[in-house]
Protein backbone atom coordinates (compact mmCIF):
# COMPACT_ATOMS: atom_id res chain seq x y z
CA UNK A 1 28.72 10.63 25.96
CA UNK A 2 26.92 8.53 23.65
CA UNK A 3 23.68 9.32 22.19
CA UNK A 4 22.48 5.39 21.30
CA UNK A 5 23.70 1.93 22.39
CA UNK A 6 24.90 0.05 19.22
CA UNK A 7 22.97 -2.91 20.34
CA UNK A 8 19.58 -0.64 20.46
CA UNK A 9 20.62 0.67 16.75
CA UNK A 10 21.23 -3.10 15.70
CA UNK A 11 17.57 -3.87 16.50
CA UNK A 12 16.17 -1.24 15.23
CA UNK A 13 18.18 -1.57 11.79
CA UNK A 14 16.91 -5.88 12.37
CA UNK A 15 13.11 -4.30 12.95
CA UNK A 16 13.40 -2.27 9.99
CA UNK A 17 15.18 -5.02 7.30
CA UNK A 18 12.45 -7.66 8.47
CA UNK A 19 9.41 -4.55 7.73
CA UNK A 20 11.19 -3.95 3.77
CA UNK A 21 11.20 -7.68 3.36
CA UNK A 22 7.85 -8.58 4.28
CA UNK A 23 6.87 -5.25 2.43
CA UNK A 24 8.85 -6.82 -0.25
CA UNK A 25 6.88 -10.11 -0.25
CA UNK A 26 3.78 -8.99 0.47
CA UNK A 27 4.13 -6.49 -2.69
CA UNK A 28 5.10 -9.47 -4.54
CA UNK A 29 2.19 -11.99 -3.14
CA UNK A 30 -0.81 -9.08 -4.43
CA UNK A 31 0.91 -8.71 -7.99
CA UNK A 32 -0.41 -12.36 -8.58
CA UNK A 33 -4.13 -11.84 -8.11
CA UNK A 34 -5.71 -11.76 -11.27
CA UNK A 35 -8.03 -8.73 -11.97
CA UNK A 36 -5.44 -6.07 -9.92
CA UNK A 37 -3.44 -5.02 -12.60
CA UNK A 38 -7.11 -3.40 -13.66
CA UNK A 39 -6.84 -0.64 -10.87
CA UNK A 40 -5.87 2.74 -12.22
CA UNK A 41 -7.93 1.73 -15.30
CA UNK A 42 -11.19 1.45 -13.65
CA UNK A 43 -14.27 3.76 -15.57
CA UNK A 44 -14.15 6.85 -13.23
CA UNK A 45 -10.37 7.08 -12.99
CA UNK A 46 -9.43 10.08 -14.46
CA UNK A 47 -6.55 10.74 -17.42
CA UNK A 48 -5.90 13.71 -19.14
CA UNK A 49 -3.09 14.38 -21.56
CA UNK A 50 -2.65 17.63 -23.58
CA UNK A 51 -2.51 17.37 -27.55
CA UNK A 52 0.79 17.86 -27.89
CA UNK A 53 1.87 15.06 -25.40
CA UNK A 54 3.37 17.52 -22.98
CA UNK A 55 0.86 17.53 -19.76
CA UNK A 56 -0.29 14.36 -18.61
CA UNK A 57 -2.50 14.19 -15.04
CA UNK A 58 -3.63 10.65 -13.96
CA UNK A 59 -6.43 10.99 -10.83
CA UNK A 60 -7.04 7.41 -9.92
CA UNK A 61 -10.80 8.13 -8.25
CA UNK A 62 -12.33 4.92 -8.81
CA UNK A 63 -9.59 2.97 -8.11
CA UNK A 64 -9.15 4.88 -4.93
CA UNK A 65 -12.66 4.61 -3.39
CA UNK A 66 -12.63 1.00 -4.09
CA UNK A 67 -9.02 0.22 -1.92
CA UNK A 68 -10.57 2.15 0.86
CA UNK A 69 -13.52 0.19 1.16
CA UNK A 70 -11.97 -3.02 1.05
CA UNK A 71 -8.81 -1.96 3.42
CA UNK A 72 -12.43 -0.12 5.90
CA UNK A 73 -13.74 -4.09 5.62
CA UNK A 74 -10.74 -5.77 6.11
CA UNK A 75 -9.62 -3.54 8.77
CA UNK A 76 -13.33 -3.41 10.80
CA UNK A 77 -12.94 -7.77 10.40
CA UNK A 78 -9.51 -7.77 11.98
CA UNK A 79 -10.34 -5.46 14.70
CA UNK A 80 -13.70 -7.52 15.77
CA UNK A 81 -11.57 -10.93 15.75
CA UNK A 82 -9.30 -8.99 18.05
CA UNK A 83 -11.16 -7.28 20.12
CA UNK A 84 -13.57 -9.96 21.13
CA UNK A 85 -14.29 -11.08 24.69
């Protein structure tokens, strides 16, 4: 008794390469916008490290707040282009 058909795992394994690689490129693509290597250094973020170098903590606040407004924009412009009559 098998538990999968090969040609079901094939596709899926297909679905899943093509997902990393466009991950891949996509990850690529945003590292050559100027002005995003700023985020995690934004006034707000926050960085502590103890005296003796030992204990660092790195709370990225700012820089959080701002990549969920613009993925809430981008995501409220894609879903009006779709969902329109």
């Amino acid at each position: 008794m098998q538990f999968f058909e090969l040609n079901t795992l094939a596709k899926w394994l297909i679905v899943i390469g093509v997902g990393i690689a466009t991950l891949g490129i996509l990850l690529f693509l945003l590292g050559k916008i100027p002005g995003l290597n700023r985020l995690g250094q934004l006034p707000g973020d926050i960085r502590y490290q103890s005296p003796d170098g030992r204990v660092s903590c790195f709370i990225p606040v700012v820089s959080s707040i701002l990549i969920s407004v613009i993925f809430t924009i981008v995501l409220n412009i894609v879903l009006r282009i779709i969902n329109r009559p």
